[in-house]
Protein backbone atom coordinates (compact mmCIF):
# COMPACT_ATOMS: atom_id res chain seq x y z
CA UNK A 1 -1.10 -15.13 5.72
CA UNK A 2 -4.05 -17.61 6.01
CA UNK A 3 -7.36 -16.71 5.27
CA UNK A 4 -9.37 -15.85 8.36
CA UNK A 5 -12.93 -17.24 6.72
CA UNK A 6 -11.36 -20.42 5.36
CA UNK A 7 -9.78 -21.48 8.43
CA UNK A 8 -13.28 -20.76 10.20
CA UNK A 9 -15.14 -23.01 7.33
CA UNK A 10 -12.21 -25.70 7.24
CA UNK A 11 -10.85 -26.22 10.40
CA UNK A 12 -9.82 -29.62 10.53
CA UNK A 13 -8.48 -29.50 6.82
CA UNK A 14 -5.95 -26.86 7.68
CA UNK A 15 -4.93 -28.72 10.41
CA UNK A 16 -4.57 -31.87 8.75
CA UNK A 17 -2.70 -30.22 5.66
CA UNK A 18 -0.04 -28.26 8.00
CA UNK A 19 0.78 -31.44 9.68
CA UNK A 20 2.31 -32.14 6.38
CA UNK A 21 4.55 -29.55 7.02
CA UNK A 22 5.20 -31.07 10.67
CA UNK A 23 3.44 -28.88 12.34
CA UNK A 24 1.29 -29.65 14.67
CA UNK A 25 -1.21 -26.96 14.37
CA UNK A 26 -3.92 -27.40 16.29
CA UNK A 27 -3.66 -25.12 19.36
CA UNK A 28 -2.90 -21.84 17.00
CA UNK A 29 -5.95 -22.94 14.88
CA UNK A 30 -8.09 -23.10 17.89
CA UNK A 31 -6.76 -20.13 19.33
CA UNK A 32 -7.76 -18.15 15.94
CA UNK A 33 -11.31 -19.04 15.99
CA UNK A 34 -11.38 -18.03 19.82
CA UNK A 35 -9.53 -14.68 18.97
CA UNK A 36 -11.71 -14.46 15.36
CA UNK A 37 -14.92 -14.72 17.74
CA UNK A 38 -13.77 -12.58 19.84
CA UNK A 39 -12.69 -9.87 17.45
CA UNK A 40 -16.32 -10.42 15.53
CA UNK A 41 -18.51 -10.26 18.57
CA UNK A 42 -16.65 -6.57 19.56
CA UNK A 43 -17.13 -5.45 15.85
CA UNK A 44 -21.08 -6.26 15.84
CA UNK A 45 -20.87 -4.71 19.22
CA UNK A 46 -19.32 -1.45 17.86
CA UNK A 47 -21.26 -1.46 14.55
CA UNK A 48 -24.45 -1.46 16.31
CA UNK A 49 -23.91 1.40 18.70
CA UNK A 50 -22.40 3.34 15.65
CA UNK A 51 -25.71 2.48 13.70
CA UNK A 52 -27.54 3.79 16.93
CA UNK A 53 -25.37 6.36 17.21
CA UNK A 54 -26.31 7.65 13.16
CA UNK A 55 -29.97 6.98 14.20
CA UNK A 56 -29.78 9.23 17.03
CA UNK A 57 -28.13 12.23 15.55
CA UNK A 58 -30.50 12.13 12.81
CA UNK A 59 -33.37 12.55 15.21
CA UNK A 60 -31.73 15.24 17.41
CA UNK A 61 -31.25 17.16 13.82
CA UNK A 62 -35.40 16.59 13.19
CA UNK A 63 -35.62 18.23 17.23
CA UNK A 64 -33.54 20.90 16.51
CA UNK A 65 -35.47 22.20 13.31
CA UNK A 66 -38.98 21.60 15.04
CA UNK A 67 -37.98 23.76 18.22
CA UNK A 68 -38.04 20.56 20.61
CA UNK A 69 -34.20 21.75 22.15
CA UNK A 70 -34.99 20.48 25.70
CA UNK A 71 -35.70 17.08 23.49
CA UNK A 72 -32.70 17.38 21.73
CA UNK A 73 -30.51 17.93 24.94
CA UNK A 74 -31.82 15.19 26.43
CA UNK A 75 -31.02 12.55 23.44
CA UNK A 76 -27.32 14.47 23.07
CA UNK A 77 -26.73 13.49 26.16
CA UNK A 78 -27.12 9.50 25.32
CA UNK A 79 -25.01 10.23 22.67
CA UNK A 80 -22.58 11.40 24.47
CA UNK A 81 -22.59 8.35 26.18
CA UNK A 82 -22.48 6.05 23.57
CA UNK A 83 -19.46 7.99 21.96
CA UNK A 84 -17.64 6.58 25.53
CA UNK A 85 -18.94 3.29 24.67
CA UNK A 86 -18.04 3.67 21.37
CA UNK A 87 -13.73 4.56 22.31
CA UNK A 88 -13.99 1.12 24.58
CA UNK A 89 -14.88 -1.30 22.10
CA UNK A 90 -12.78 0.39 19.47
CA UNK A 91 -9.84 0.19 21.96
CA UNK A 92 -10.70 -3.56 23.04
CA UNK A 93 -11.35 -4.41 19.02
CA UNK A 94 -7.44 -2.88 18.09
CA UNK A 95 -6.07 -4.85 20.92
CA UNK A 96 -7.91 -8.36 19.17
CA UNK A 97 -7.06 -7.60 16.00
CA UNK A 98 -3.85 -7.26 17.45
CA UNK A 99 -3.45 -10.40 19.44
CA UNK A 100 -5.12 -12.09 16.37
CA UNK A 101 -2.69 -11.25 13.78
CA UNK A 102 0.19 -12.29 15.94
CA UNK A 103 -1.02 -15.57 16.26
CA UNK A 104 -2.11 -15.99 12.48
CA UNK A 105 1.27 -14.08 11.00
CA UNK A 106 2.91 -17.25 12.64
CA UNK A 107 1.20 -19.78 11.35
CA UNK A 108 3.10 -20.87 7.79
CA UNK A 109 1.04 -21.29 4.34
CA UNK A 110 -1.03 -24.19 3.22
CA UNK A 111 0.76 -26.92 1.79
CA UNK A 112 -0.59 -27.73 -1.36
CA UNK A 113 -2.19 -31.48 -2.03
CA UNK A 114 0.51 -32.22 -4.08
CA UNK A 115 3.11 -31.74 -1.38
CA UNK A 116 4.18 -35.43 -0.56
CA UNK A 117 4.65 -35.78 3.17
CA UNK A 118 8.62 -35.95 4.64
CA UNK A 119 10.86 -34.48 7.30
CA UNK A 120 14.06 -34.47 5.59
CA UNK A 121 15.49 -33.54 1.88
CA UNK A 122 16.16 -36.73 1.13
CA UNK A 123 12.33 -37.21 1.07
CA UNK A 124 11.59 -34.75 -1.58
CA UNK A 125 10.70 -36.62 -5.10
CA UNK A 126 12.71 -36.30 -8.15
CA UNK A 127 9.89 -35.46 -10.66
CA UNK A 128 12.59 -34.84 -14.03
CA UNK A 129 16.09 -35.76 -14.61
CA UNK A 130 17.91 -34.04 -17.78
CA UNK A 131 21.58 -34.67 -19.15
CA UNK A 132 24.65 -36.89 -18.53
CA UNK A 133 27.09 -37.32 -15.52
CA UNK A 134 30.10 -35.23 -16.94
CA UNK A 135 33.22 -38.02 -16.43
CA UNK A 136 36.20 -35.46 -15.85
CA UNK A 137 40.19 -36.15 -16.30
CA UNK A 138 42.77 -37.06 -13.33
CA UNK A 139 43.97 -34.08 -12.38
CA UNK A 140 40.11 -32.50 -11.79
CA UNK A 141 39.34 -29.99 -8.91
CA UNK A 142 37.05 -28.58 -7.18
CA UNK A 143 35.68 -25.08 -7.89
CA UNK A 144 37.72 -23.60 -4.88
CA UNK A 145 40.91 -24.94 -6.35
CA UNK A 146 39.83 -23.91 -9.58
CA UNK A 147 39.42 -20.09 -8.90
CA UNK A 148 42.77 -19.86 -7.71
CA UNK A 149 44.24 -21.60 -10.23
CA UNK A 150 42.52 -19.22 -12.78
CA UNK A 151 42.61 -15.94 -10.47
CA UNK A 152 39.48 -15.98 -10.95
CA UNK A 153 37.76 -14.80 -7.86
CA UNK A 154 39.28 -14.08 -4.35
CA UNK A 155 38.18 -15.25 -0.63
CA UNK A 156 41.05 -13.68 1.27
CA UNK A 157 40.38 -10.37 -0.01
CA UNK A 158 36.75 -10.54 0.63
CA UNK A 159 37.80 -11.32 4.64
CA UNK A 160 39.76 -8.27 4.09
CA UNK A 161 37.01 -6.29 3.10
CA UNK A 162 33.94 -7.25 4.87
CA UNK A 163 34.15 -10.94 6.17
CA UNK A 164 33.82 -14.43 4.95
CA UNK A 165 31.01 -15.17 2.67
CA UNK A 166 32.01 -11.84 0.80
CA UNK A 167 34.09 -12.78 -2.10
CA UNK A 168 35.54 -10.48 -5.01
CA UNK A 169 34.99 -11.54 -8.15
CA UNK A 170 38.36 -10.62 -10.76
CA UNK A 171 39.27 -11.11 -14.03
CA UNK A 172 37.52 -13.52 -16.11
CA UNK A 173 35.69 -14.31 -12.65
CA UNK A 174 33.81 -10.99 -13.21
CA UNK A 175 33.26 -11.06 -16.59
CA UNK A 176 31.83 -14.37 -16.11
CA UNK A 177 29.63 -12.71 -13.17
CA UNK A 178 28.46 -10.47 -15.66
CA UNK A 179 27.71 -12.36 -18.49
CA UNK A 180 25.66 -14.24 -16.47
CA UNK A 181 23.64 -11.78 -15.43
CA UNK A 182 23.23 -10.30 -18.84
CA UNK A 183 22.48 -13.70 -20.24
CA UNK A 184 19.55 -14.54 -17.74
CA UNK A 185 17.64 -10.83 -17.96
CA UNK A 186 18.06 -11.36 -21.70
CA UNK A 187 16.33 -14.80 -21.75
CA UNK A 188 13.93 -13.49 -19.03
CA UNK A 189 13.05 -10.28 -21.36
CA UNK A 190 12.32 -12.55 -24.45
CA UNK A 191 10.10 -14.96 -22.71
CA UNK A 192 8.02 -11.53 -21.54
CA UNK A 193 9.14 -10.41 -18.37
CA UNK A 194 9.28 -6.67 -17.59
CA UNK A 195 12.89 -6.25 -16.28
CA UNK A 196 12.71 -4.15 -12.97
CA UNK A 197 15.65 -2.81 -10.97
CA UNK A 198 14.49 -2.62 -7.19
CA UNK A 199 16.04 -0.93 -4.08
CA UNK A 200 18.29 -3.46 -2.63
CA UNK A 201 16.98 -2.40 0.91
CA UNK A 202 13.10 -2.35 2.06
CA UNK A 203 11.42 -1.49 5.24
CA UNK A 204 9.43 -3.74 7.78
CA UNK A 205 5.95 -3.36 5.67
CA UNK A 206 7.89 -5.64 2.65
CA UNK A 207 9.67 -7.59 4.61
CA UNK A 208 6.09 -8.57 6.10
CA UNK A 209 4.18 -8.82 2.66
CA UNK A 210 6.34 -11.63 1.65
CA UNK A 211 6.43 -13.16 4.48
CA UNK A 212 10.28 -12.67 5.31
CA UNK A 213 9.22 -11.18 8.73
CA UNK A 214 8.27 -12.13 11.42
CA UNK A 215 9.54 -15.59 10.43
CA UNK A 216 12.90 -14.71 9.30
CA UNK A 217 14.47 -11.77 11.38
CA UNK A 218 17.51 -13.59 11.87
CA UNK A 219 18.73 -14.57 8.35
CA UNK A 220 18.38 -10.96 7.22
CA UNK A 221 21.14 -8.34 7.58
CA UNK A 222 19.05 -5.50 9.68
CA UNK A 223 19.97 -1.87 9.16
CA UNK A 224 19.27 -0.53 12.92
CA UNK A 225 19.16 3.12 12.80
CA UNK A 226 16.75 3.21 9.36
CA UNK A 227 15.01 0.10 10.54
CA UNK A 228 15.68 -1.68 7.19
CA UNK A 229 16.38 -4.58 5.69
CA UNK A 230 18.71 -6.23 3.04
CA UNK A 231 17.33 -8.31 0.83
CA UNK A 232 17.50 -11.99 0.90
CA UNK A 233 16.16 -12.29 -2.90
CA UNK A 234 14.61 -9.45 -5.44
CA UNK A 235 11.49 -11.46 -4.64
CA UNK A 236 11.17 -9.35 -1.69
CA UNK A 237 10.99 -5.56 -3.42
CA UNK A 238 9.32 -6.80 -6.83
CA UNK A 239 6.27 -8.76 -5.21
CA UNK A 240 5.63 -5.31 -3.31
CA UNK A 241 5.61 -3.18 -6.16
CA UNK A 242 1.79 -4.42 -5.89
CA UNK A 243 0.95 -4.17 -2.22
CA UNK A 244 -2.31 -2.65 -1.56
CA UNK A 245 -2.73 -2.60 -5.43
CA UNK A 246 -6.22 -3.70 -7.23
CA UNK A 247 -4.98 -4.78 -10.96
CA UNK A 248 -7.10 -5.29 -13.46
CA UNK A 249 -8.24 -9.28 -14.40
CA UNK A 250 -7.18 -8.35 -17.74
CA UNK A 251 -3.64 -7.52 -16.98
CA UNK A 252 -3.03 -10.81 -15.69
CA UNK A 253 -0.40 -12.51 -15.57
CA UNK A 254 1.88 -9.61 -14.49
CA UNK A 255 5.67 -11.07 -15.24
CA UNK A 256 8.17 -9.33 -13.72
CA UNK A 257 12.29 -9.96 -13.59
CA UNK A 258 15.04 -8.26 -12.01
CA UNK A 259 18.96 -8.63 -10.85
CA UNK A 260 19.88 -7.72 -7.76
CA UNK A 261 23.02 -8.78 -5.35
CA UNK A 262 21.23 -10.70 -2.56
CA UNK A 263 22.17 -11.00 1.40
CA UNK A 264 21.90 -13.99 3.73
CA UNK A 265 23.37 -13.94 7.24
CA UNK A 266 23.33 -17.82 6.80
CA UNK A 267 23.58 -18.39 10.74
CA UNK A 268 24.30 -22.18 11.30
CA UNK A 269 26.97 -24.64 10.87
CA UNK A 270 30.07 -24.21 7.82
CA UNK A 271 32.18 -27.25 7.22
CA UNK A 272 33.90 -28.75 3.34
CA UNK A 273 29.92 -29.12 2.21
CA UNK A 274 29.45 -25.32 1.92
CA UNK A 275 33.52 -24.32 1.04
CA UNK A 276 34.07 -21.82 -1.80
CA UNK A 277 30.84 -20.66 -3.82
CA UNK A 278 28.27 -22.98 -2.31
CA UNK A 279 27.65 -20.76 0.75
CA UNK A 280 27.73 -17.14 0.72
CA UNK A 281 26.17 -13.73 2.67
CA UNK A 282 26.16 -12.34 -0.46
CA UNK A 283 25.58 -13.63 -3.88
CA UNK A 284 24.17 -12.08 -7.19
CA UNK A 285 20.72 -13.87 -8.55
CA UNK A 286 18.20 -12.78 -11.41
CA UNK A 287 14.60 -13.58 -9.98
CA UNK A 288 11.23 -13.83 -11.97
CA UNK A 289 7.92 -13.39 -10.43
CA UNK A 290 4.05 -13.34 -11.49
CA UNK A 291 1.69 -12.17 -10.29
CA UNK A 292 -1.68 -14.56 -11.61
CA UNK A 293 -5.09 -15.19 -11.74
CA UNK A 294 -5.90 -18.21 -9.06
CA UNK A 295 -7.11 -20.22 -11.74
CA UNK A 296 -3.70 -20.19 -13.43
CA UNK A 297 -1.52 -20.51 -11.04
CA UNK A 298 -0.40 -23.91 -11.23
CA UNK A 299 -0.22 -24.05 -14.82
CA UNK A 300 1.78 -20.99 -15.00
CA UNK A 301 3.98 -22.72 -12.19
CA UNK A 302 4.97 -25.39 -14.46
CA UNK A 303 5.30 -22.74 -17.15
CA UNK A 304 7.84 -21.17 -15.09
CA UNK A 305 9.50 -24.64 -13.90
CA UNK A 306 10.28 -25.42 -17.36
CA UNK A 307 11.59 -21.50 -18.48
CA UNK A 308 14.23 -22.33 -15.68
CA UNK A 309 14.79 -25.84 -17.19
CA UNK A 310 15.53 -24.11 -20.55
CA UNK A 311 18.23 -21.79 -19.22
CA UNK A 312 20.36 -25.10 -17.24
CA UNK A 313 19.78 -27.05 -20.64
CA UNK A 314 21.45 -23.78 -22.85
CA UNK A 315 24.31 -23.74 -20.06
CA UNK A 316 24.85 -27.52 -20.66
CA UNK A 317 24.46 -28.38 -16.96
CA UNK A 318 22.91 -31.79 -15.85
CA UNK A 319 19.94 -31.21 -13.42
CA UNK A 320 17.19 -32.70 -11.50
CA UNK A 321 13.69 -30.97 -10.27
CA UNK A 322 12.14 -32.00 -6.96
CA UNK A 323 9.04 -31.49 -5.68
CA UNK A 324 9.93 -30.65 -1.98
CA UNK A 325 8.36 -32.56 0.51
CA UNK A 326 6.69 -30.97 3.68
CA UNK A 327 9.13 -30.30 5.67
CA UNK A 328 11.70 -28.87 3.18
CA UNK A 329 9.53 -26.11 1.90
CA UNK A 330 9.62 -22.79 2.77
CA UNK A 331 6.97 -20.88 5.46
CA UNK A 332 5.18 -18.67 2.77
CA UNK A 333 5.43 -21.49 -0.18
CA UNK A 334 2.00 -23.84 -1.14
CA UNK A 335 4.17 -25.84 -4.02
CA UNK A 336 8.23 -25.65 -4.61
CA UNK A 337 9.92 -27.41 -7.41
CA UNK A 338 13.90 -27.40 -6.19
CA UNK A 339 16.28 -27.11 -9.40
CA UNK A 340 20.02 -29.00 -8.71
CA UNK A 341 22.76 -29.25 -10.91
CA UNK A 342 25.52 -31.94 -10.47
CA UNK A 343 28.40 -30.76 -9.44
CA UNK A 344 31.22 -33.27 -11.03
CA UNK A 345 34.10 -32.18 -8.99
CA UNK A 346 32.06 -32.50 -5.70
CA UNK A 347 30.13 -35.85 -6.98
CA UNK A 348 26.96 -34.20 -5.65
CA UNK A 349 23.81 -32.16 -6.34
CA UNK A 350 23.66 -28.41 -5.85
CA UNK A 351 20.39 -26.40 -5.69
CA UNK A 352 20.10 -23.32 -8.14
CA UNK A 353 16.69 -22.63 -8.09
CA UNK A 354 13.21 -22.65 -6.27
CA UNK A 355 10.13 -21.91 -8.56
CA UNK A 356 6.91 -21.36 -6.00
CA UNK A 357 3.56 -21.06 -5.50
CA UNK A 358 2.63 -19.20 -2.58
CA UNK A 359 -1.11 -18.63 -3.74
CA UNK A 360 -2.78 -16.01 -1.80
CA UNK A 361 -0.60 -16.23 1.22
CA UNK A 362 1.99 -13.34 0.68
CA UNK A 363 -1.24 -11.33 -1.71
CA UNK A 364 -3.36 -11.40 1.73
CA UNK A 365 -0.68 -10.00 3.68
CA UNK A 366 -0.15 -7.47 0.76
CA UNK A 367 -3.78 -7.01 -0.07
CA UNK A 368 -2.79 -7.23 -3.46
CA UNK A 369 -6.29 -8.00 -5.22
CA UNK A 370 -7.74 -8.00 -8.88
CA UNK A 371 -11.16 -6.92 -10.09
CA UNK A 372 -12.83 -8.79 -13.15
CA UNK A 373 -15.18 -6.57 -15.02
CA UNK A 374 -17.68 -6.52 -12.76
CA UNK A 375 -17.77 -8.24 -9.16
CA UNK A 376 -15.87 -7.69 -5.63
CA UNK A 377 -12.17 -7.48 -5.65
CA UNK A 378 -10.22 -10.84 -4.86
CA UNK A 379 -7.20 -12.16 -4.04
CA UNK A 380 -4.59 -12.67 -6.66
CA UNK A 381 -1.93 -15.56 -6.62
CA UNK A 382 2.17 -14.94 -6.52
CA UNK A 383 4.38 -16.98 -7.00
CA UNK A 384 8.24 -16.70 -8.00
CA UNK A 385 11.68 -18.20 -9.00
CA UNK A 386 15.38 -18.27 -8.88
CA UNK A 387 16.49 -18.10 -13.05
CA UNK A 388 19.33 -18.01 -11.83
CA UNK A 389 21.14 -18.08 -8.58
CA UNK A 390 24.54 -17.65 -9.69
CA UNK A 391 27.08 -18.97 -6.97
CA UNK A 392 26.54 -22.74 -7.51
CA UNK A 393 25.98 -22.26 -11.34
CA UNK A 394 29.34 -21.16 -11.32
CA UNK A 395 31.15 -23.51 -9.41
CA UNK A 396 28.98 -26.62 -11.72
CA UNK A 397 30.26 -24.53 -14.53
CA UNK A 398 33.71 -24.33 -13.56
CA UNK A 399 33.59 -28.04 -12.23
CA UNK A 400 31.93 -29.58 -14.79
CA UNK A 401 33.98 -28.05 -18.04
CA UNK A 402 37.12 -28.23 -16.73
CA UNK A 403 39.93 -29.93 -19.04
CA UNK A 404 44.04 -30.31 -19.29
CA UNK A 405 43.52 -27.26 -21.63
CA UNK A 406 41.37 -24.88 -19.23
CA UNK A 407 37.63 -24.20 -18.62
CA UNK A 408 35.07 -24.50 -21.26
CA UNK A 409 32.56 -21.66 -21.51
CA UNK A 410 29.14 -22.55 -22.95
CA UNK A 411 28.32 -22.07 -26.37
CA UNK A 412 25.08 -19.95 -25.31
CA UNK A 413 27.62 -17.41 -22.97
CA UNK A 414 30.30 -16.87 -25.42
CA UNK A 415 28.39 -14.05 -26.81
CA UNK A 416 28.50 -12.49 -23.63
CA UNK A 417 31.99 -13.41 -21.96
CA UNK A 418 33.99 -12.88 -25.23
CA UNK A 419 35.90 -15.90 -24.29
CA UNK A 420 35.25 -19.45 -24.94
CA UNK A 421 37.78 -20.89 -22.76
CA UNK A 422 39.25 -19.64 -19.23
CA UNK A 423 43.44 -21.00 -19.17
C-alpha cells in the first residue's frame, strides 16, 4: 500500500510514475488527498476535544479536593457533553479511514524508475542471455508426448481426481518432483536462507499484507465456510511471518525459503500454448524471500536475480532475464526481473521465475518495521522470488535432454534422482 505522506508531498510524481503502469491515476490520487484531509481535519478535531476533555477532568479533580462540588458539577456536565462530541467524530473518523483505505488498497505500487514503459510482454527488455539453443533429433516431442511415453506423470487421472490442471506425478515423474525440490531448498540453505515450512492456507489479514487481496480474489481458490485462502505462492505465508513485527536493523537481511504446493484458479483462456505442464491450478515451487534494509534493496535484488541464475545454469537450461515493462508487472511489485528458459520442443520461451522488489508496499500494509539503535521505527523493504517454479522446469528439462536413448538428467540432480537417464 502507498504511503499516505508521500503521495501528499509528491502528487504529480506518483501520478506520472503509475501511468507507466497504464494507469491513469489521477482521480484516485485526488480522491486520497480529499479523503486524507478529510480524515486529518476529524482527527485534530477529536484530539483537541480529548486534550480538553484531560484538561477538564483534571480541574474537576482540583474542585473536588477543595470542596467546590457545585463547581465540579457544573464542569462534569460539559464533559459530559464533550464525551457525545467525542463518539461523533470517532464514528465519522472510522467511517474516513474507512472510505480512505478502500480507495488507497486499490491503487497498485510504485513502479520503480527503472521500469521501462510498455503495454505488452513483448515490450519487456532482455537484460542477460545465458547458454545455447539445444538442436534436438527427428523424432523430438513435446513434454506432453514425452510423459506418456515415459509414464511419467498422468493428466487423465488428475481429471479423475479433482479436475484439469491437477496432474499426478508417477514413477520417475515423482522422483523427479522430488529431487527437485530437495535440490532447490538445498542450494537455498547453503546460500543462507532459513528453510520454513508454512500453512498452505491463510486467512484474509495475509492475503491483504501481500497484497493478494483485494486485487486478486478471483485467481485464489477460497475456502467459504473458514473464510480462507489457498495459496498462490509460499510468498504469501512467509512474508507474514513478520506482520506487525519491529526487527531489529541488525538482523537485516532476514532470508527466508520454503516449499510448498501452490494453487491458481488460472481463470482465462486454455488453448496448445498452455497444454501439459505449462498451465496448472496446482503446481509445486520453492520460494525465497528477504526481508531488507531500504538501502539494500536493490542490490540484494540483483543478489537474488543472479542466485536464481545459478540454479538454471547447474540444471543446464538456456535462459533469458527481463526486466518487465509497466504493464507486465505485477500490482504489489516496484522492479521484476522475469526468468525464461527455452523450451526446444516448443521453439519458445517459458517463464520460471519472478525475483521482486516490492519496497515498502506489502511492509506498509503489514506494518512490518525495523528500529536502528536509536530513532523511530521505519518501514522495511520485501521483496521475493520463484527458485524454482517447477512445472515449466520440467517440461524444458524433459524437452531439452531428450535423445533416441531416453531423457538426460542433469549432472547436478543425479545425486538426488538416483538416475541419470529416464528410458
Amino acid at each position: 500500500m502507498l504511503q499516505l505522506h508521500y503521495i501528499r508531498e509528491n502528487k504529480e510524481e506518483v501520478i506520472t510514475r503509475l501511468a507507466v503502469k497504464n494507469l491513469d491515476a489521477r482521480v484516485s490520487i485526488d480522491q486520497v488527498i480529499e479523503l486524507d484531509a478529510h480524515r486529518r481535519k476529524t482527527q485534530n478535531e477529536l484530539d483537541s476535544l480529548l486534550n480538553e476533555a484531560n484538561i477538564l477532568a483534571k480541574q474537576i479533580g482540583e474542585l473536588m479536593k477543595t470542596g467546590k462540588k457545585p463547581e465540579a458539577e457544573e464542569l462534569k456536565l460539559k464533559t459530559a457533553v464533550i464525551k457525545e462530541q467525542v463518539k461523533e467524530l470517532e464514528a465519522a473518523l472510522k467511517t474516513q479511514e474507512d472510505e480512505l483505505n478502500k480507495t488507497l488498497v486499490l491503487l497498485p505500487n510504485i513502479p520503480n524508475k527503472q521500469v521501462p514503459k510498455g503495454k505488452t510482454p513483448e515490450e519487456n527488455e532482455t537484460v542477460f542471455s545465458y547458454g545455447e539453443i539445444p538442436h534436438l533429433y527427428e523424432q523430438a516431442q513435446p513434454h506432453w508426448d514425452l510423459i506418456t511415453k515415459y509414464d511419467l506423470i498422468d493428466f487423465e487421472l488428475g481429471v479423475k481426481l479433482a479436475g484439469a490442471g491437477f496432474p499426478v506425478y508417477k514413477n520417475k515423474g515423482a522422483r523427479l518432483q522430488r529431487a527437485l525440490i530437495n535440490f532447490f531448498l538445498d542450494r537455498a540453505t547453503a546460500a543462507g536462507y532459513m528453510e520454513i515450512q508454512p500453512p498452505i492456507l491463510v486467512n484474509e489479514a495475509s492475503g491483504y499484507g501481500t497484497g493478494q487481496l483485494p486485487d486478486k480474489e478471483g485467481q485464489m481458490y477460497h475456502v467459504g465456510v473458514d473464510n480462507l485462502y489457498l495459496i498462490p505462492t509460499a510468498e504469501v505465508p512467509i512474508t507474514n511471518l513478520y506482520r506487525d513485527v519491529i526487527v531489529k536493523a541488525g538482523d537485516l537481511p532476514i532470508k527466508n525459503c520454503g516449499y510448498t504446493p501452490c494453487f491458481r484458479r488460472e481463470a482465462g483462456a486454455w488453448g496448445a500454448h498452455v497444454r501439459g505442464l505449462n498451465r496448472l491450478h496446482q503446481f509445486d515451487k520453492v520460494e525465497i524471500v528477504q526481508v531488507a534494509h531500504p538501502d539494500k534493496s536493490y542490490e540484494i535484488l540483483e543478489e537474488m536475480r543472479e542466485y536464481v541464475a545459478g540454479l538454471l545454469r547447474e540444471l543446464e537450461l538456456p535462459f533469458r532475464i527481463l526486466r518487465l515493462c509497466g504493464g507486465d508487472m505485477s500490482f504489489a511489485s516496484a522492479l521484476t526481473y522475469d526468468m525464461e528458459v527455452y523450451s526446444a520442443a516448443q521453439k519458445r520461451w517459458l517463464e520460471v521465475s519472478s525475483v521482486s522488489n516490492f519496497e515498502t508496499f506489502q511492509s506498509n500494509r503489514l506494518k512490518l518495521r525495523f528500529r536502528e539503535a536509536e530513532g523511530k521505527p521505519q518501514l522495511a523493504h520485501t521483496l521475493n522470488g520463484s527458485a524454482l517454479a517447477l512445472p515449466r522446469i520440467v517440461a524444458a528439462l524433459l524437452e531439452n535432454n531428450q535423445s533416441a536413448v531416453g531423457i538426460r538428467i542433469p549432472k547436478a540432480l543425479v545425486p538426488y534422482t538416483g538416475f541419470d537417464l529416464i528410458s
